[in-house]
C-alpha atoms as a PDB file:
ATOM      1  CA  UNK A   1       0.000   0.000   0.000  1.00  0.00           C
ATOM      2  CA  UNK A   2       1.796   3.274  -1.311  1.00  0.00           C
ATOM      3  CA  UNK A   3      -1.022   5.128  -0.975  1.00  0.00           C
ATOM      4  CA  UNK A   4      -1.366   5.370   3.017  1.00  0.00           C
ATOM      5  CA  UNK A   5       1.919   7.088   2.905  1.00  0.00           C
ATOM      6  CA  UNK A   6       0.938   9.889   0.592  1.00  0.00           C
ATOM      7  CA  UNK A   7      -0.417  12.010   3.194  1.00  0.00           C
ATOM      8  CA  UNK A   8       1.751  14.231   5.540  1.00  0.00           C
ATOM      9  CA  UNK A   9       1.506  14.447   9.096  1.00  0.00           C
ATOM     10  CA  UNK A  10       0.338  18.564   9.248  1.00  0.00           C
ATOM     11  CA  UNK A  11      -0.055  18.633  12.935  1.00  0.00           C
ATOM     12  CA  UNK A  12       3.711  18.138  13.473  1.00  0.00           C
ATOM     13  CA  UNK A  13       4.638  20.391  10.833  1.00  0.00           C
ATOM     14  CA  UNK A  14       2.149  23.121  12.051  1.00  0.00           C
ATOM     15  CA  UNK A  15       3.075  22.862  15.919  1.00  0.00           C
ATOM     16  CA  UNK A  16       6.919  23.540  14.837  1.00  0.00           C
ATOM     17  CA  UNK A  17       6.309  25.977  12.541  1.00  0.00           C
ATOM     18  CA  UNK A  18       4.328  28.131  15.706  1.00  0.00           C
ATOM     19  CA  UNK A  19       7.062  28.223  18.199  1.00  0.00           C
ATOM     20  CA  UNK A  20       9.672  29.412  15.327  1.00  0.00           C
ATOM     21  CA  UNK A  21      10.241  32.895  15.220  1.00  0.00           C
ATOM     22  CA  UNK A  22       9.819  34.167  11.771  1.00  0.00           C
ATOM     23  CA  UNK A  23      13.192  35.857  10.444  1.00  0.00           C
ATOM     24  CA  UNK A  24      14.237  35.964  14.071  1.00  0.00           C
ATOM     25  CA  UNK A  25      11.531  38.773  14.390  1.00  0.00           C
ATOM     26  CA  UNK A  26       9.670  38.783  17.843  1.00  0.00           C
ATOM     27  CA  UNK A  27       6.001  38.701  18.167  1.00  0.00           C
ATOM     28  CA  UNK A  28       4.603  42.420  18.650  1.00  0.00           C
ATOM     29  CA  UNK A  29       3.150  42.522  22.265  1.00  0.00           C
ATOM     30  CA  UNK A  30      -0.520  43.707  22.673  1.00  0.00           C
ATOM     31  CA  UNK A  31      -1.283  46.408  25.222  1.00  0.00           C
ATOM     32  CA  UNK A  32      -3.993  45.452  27.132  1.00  0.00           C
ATOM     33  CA  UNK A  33      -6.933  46.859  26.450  1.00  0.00           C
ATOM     34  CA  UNK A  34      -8.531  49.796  29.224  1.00  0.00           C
ATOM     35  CA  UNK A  35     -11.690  49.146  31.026  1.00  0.00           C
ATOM     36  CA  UNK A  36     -13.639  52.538  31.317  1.00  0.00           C
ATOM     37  CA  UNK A  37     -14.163  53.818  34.447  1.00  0.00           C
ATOM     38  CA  UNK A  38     -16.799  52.820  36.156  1.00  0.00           C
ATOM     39  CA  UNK A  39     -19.371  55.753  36.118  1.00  0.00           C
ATOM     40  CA  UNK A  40     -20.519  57.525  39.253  1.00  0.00           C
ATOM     41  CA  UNK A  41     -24.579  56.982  39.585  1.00  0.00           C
ATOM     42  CA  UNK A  42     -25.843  61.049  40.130  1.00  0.00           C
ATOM     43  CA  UNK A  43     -28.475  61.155  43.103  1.00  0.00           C
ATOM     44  CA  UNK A  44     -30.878  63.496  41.093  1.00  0.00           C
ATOM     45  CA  UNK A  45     -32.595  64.237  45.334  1.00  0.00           C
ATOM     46  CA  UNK A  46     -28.926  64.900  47.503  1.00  0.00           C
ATOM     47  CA  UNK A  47     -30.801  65.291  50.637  1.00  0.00           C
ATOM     48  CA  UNK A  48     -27.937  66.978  52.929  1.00  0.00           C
ATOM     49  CA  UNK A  49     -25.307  69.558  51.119  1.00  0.00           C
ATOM     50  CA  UNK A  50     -23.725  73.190  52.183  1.00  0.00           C
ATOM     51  CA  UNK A  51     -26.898  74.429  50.419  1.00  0.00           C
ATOM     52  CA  UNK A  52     -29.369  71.860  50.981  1.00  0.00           C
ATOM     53  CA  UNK A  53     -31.509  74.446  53.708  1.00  0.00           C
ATOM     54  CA  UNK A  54     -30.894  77.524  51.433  1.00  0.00           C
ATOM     55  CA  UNK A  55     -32.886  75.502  48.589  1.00  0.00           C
ATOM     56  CA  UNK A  56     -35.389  73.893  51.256  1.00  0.00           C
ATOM     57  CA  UNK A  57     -36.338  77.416  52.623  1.00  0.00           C
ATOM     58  CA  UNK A  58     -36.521  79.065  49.164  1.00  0.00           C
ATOM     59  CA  UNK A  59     -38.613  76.191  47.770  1.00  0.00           C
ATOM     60  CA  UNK A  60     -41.591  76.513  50.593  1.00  0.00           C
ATOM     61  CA  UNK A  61     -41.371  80.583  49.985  1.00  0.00           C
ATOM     62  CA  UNK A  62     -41.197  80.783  46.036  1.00  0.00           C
ATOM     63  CA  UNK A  63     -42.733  77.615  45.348  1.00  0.00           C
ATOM     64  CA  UNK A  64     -41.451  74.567  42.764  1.00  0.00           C
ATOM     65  CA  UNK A  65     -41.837  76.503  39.346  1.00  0.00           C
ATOM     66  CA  UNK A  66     -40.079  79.279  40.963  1.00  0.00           C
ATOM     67  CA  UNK A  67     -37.332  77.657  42.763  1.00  0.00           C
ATOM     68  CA  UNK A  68     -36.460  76.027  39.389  1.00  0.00           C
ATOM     69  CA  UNK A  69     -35.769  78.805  37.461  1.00  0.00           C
ATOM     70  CA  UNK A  70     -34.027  80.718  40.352  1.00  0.00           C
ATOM     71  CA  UNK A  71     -31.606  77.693  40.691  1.00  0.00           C
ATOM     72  CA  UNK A  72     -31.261  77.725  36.783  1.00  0.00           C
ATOM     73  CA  UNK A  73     -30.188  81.012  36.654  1.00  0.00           C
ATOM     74  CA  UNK A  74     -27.646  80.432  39.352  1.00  0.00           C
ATOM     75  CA  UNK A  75     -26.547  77.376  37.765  1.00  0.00           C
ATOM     76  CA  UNK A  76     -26.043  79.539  34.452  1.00  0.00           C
ATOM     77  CA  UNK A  77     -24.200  82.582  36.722  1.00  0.00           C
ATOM     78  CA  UNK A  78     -21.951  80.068  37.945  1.00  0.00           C
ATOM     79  CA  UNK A  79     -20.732  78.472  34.661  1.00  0.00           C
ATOM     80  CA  UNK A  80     -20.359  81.689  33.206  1.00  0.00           C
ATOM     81  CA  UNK A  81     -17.821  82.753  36.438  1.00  0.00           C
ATOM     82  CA  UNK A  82     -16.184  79.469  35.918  1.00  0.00           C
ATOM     83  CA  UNK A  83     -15.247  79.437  31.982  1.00  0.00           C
ATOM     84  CA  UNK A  84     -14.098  83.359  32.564  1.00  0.00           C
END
């Protein structure tokens, strides 16, 4: 039987050929790869800050609609001082 012979063995051939260095060149290392950071969860209700009984006060005189757009307009003062 000549013909049982005609096939090569590739696995051999393969698992040499993977731990040769091509052209003496060494394998380019990966960097690994950055998780993001995990983000922050915002409480939308703080319930205690340096301001938190400025706002409470202000809300039960002006009212909800009013304290919004008093706070918005602070909010708006305030990121105006800070990109001058």
């Amino acid at each position: 039987d000549t013909m049982t012979n005609d096939y090569i063995d590739v696995t051999a051939t393969t698992s040499e050929q993977s731990s040769k260095l091509i052209m003496d060149i060494p394998p380019t290392p990966v960097a690994p790869k950055n998780k993001p950071a995990p983000k922050k969860k915002a409480n939308a209700a703080h319930k205690e800050g340096v301001f938190s009984p400025i706002v409470v006060i202000a809300g039960t005189l002006l009212g909800p609609e009013q304290l919004n757009k008093v706070r918005a307009k602070v909010i708006t003062i305030h990121s105006d001082l800070i990109k001058s």
